[in-house]
PDB file of N, CA and C in Angstrom:
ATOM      1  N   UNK A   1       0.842  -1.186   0.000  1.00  0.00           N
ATOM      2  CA  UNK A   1       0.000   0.000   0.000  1.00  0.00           C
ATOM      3  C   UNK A   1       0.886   1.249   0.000  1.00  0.00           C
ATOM      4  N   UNK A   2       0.481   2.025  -0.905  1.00  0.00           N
ATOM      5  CA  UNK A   2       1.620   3.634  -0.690  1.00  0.00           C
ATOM      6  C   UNK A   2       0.484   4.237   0.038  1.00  0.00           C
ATOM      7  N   UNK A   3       0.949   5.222   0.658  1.00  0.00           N
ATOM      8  CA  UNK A   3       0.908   6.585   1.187  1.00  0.00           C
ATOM      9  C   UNK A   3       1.425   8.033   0.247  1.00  0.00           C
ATOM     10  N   UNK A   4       1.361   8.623   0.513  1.00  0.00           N
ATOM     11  CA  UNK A   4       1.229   9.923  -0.150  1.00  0.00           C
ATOM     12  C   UNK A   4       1.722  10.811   0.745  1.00  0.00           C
ATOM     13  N   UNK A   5       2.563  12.074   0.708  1.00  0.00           N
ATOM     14  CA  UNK A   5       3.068  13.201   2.151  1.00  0.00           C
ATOM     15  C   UNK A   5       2.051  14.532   1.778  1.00  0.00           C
ATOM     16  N   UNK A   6       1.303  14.651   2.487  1.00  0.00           N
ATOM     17  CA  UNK A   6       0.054  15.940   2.427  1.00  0.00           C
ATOM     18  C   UNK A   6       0.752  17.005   2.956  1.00  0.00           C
ATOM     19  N   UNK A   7       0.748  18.458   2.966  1.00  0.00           N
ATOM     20  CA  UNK A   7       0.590  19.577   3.489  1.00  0.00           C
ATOM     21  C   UNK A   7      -0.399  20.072   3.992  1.00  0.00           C
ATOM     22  N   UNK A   8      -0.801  19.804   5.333  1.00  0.00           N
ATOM     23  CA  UNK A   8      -2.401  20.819   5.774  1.00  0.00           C
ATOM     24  C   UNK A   8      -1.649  22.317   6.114  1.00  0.00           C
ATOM     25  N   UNK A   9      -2.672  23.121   5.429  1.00  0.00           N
ATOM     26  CA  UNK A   9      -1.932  24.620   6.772  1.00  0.00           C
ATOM     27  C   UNK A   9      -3.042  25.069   7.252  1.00  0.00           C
ATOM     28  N   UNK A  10      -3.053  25.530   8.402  1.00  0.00           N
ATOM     29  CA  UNK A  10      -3.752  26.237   9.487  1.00  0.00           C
ATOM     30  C   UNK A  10      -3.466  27.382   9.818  1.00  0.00           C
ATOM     31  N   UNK A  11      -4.288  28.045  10.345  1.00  0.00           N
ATOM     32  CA  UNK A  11      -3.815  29.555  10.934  1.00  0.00           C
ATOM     33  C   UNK A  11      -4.937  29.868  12.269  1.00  0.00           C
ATOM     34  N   UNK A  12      -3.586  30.664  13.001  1.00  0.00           N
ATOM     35  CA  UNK A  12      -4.391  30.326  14.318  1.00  0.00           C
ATOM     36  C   UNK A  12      -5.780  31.621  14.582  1.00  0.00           C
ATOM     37  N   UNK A  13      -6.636  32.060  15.048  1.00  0.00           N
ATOM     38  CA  UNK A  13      -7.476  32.415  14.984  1.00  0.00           C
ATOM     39  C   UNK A  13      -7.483  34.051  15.571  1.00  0.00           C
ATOM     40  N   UNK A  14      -6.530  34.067  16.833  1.00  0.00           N
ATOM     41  CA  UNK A  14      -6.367  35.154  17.585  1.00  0.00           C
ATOM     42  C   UNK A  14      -5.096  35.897  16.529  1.00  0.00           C
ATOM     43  N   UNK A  15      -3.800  35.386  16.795  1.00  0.00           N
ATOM     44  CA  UNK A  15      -2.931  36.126  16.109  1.00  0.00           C
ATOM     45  C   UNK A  15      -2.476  35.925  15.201  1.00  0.00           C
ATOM     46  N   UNK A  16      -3.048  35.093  13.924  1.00  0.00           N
ATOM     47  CA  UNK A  16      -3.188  35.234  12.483  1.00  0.00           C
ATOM     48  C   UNK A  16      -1.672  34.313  12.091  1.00  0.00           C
ATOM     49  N   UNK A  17      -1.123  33.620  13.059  1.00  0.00           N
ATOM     50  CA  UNK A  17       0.225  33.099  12.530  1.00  0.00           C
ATOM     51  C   UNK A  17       0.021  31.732  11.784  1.00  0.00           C
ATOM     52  N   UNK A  18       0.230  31.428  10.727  1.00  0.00           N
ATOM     53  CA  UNK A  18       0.262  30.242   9.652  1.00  0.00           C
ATOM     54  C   UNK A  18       1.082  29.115  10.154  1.00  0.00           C
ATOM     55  N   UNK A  19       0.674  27.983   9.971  1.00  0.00           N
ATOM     56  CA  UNK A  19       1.572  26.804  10.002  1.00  0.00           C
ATOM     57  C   UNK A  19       1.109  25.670   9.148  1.00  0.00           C
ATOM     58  N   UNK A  20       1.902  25.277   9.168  1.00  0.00           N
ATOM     59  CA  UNK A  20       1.789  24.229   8.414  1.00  0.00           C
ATOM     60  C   UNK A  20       2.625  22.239   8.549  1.00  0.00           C
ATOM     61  N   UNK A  21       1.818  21.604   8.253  1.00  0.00           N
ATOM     62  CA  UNK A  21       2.039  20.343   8.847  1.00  0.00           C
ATOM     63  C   UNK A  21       2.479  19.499   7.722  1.00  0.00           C
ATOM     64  N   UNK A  22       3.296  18.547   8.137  1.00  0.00           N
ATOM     65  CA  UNK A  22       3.165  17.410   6.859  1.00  0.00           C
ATOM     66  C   UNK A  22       2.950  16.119   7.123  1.00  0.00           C
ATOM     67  N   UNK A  23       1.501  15.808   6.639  1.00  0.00           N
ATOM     68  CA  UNK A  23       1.169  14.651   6.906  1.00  0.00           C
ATOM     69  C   UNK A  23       1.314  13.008   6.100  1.00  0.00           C
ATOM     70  N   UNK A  24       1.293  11.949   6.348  1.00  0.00           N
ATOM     71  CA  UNK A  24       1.257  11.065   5.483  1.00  0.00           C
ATOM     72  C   UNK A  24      -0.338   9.947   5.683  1.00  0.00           C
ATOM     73  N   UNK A  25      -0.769   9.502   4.545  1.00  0.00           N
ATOM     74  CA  UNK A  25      -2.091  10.024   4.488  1.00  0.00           C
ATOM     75  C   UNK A  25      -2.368   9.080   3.071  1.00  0.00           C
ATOM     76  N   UNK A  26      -3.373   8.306   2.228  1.00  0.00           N
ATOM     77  CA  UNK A  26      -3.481   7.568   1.479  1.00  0.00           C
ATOM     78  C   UNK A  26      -4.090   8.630   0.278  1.00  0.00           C
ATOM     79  N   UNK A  27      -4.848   9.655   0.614  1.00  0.00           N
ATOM     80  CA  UNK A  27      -5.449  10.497   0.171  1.00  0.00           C
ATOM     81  C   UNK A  27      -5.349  12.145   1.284  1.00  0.00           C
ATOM     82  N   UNK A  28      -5.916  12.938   0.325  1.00  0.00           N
ATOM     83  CA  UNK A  28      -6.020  14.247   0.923  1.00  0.00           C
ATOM     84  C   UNK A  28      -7.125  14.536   1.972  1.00  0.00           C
ATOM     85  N   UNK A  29      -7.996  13.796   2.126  1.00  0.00           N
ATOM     86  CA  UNK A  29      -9.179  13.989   2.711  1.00  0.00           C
ATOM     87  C   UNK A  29      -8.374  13.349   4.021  1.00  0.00           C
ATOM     88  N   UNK A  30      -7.661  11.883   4.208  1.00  0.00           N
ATOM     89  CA  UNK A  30      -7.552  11.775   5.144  1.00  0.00           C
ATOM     90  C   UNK A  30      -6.298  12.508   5.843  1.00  0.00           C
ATOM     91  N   UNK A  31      -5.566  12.882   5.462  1.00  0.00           N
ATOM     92  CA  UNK A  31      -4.729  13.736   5.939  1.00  0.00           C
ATOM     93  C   UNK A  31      -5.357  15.067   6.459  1.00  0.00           C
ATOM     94  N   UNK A  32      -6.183  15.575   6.103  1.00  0.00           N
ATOM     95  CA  UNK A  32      -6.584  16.780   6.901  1.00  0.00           C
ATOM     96  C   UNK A  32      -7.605  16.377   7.910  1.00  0.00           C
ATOM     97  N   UNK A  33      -8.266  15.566   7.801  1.00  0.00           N
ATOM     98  CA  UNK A  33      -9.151  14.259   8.964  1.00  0.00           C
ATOM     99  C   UNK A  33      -8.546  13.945  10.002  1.00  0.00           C
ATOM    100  N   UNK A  34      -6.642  13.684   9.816  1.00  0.00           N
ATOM    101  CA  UNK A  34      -5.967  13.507  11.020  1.00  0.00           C
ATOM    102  C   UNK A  34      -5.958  14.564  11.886  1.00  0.00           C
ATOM    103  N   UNK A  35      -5.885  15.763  11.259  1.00  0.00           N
ATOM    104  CA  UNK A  35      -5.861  16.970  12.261  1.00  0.00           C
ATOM    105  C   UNK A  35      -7.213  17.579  12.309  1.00  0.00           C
ATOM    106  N   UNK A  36      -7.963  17.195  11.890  1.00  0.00           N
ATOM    107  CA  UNK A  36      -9.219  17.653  12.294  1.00  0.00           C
ATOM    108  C   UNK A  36      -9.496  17.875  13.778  1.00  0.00           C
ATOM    109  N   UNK A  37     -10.040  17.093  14.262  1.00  0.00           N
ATOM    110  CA  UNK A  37     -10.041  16.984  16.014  1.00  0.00           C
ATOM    111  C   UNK A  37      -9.096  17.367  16.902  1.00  0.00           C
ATOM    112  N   UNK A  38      -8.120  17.849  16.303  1.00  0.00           N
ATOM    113  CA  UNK A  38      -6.546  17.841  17.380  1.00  0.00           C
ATOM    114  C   UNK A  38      -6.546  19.781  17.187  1.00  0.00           C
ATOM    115  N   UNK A  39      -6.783  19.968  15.752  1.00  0.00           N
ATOM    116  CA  UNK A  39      -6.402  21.464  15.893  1.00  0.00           C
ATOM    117  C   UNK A  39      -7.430  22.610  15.374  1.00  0.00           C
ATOM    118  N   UNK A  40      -8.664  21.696  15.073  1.00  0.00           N
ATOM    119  CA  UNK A  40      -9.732  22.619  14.563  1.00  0.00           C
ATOM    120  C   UNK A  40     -11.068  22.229  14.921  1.00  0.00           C
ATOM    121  N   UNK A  41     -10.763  21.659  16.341  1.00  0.00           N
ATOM    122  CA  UNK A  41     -12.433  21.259  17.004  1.00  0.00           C
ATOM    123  C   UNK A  41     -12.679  22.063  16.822  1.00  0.00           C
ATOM    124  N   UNK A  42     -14.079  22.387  17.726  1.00  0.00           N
ATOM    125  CA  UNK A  42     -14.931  23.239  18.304  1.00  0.00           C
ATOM    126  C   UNK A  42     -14.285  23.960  19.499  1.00  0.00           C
ATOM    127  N   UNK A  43     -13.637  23.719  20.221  1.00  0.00           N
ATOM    128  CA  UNK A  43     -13.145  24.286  20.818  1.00  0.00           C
ATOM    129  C   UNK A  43     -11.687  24.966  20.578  1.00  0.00           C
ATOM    130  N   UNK A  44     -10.949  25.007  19.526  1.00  0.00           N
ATOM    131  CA  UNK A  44      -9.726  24.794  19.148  1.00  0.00           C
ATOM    132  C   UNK A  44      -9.426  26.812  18.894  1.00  0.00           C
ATOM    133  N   UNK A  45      -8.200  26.909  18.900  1.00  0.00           N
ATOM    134  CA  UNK A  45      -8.107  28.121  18.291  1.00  0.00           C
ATOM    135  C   UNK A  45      -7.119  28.185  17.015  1.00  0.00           C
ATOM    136  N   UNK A  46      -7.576  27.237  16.161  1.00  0.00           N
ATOM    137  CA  UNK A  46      -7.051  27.112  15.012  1.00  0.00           C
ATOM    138  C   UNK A  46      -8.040  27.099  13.570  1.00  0.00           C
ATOM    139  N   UNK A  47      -7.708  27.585  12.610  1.00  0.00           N
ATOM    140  CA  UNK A  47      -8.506  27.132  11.175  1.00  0.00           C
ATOM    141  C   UNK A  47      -7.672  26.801  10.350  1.00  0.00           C
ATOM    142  N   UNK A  48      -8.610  25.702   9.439  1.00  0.00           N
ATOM    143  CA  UNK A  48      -7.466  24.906   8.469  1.00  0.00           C
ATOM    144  C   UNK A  48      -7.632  26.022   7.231  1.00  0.00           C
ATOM    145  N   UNK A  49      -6.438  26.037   6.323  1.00  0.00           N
ATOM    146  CA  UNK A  49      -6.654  27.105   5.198  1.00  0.00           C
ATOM    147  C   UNK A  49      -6.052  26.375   4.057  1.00  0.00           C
ATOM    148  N   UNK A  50      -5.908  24.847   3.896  1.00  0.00           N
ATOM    149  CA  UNK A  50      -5.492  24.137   3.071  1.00  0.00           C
ATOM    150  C   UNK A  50      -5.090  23.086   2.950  1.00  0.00           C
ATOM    151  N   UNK A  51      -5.225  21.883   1.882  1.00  0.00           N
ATOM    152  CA  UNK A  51      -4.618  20.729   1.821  1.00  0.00           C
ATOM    153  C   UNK A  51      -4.228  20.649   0.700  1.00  0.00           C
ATOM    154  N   UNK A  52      -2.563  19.845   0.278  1.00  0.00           N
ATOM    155  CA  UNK A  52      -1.855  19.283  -0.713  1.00  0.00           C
ATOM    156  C   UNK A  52      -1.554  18.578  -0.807  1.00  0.00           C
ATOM    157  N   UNK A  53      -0.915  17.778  -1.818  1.00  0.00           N
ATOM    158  CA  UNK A  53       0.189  16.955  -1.988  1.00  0.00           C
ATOM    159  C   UNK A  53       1.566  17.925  -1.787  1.00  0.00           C
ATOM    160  N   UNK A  54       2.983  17.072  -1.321  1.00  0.00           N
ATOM    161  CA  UNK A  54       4.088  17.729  -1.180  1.00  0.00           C
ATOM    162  C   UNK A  54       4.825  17.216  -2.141  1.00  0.00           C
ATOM    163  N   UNK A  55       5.519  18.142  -3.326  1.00  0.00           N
ATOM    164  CA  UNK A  55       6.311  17.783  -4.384  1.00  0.00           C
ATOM    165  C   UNK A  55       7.797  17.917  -3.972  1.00  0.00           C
ATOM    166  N   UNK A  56       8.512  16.727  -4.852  1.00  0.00           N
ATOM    167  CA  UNK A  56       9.654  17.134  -4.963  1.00  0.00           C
ATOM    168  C   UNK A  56      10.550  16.392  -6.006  1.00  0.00           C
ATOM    169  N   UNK A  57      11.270  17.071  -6.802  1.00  0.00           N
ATOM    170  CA  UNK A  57      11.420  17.193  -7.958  1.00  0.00           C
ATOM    171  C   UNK A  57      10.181  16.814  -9.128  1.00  0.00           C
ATOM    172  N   UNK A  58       8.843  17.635  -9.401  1.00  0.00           N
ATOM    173  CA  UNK A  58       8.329  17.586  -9.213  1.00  0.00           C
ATOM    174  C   UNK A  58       7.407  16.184  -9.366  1.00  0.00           C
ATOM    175  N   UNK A  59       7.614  15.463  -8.439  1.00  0.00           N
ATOM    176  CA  UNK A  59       6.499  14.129  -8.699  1.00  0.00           C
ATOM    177  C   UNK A  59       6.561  14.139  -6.777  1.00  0.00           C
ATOM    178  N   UNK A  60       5.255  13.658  -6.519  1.00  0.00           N
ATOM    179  CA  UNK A  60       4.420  14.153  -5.568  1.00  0.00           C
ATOM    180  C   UNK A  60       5.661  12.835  -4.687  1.00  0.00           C
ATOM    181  N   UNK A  61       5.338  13.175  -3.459  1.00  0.00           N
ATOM    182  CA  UNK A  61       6.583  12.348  -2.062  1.00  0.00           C
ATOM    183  C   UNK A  61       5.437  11.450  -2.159  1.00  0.00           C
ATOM    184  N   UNK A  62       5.554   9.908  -2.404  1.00  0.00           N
ATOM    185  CA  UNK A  62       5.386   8.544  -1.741  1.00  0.00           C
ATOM    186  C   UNK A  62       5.976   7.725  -1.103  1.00  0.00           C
ATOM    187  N   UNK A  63       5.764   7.194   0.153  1.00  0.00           N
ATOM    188  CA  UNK A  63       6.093   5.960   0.192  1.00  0.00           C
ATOM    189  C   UNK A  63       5.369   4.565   0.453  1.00  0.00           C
ATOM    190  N   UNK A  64       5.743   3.321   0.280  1.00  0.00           N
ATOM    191  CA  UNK A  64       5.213   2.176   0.754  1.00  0.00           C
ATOM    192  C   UNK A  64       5.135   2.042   2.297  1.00  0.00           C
ATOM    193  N   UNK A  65       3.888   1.372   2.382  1.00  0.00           N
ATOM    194  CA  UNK A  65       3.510   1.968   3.725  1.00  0.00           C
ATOM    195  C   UNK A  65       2.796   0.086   4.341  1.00  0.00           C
TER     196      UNK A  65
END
């Protein structure tokens, strides 16, 4: 089975600072699913502002998983 390396980014809610994560993940949906609950509950002071694939040279990072 491969995996795939995602980029979620977030930004935090009060003082507007960006971050960004790199996840590994079969698809994009589940990679931002991992951080769902951890950094953008309902209670959280975070919002997500994106999901990718992470390139390099450009063909997307896999590995066997």
């Amino acid at each position: 089975m491969k995996q795939q390396l995602f980029r979620v980014g977030m930004q935090h809610k009060g003082t507007k600072k960006k971050v960004e994560v790199n996840v590994w993940a079969s698809n994009v949906d589940e990679a931002t699913g991992k951080l769902t609950d951890l950094f953008f509950g309902r209670f959280n002071e975070y919002e997500w502002t994106g999901s990718g694939p992470v390139y390099e040279n450009n063909e997307t990072v896999t590995r066997d998983f």
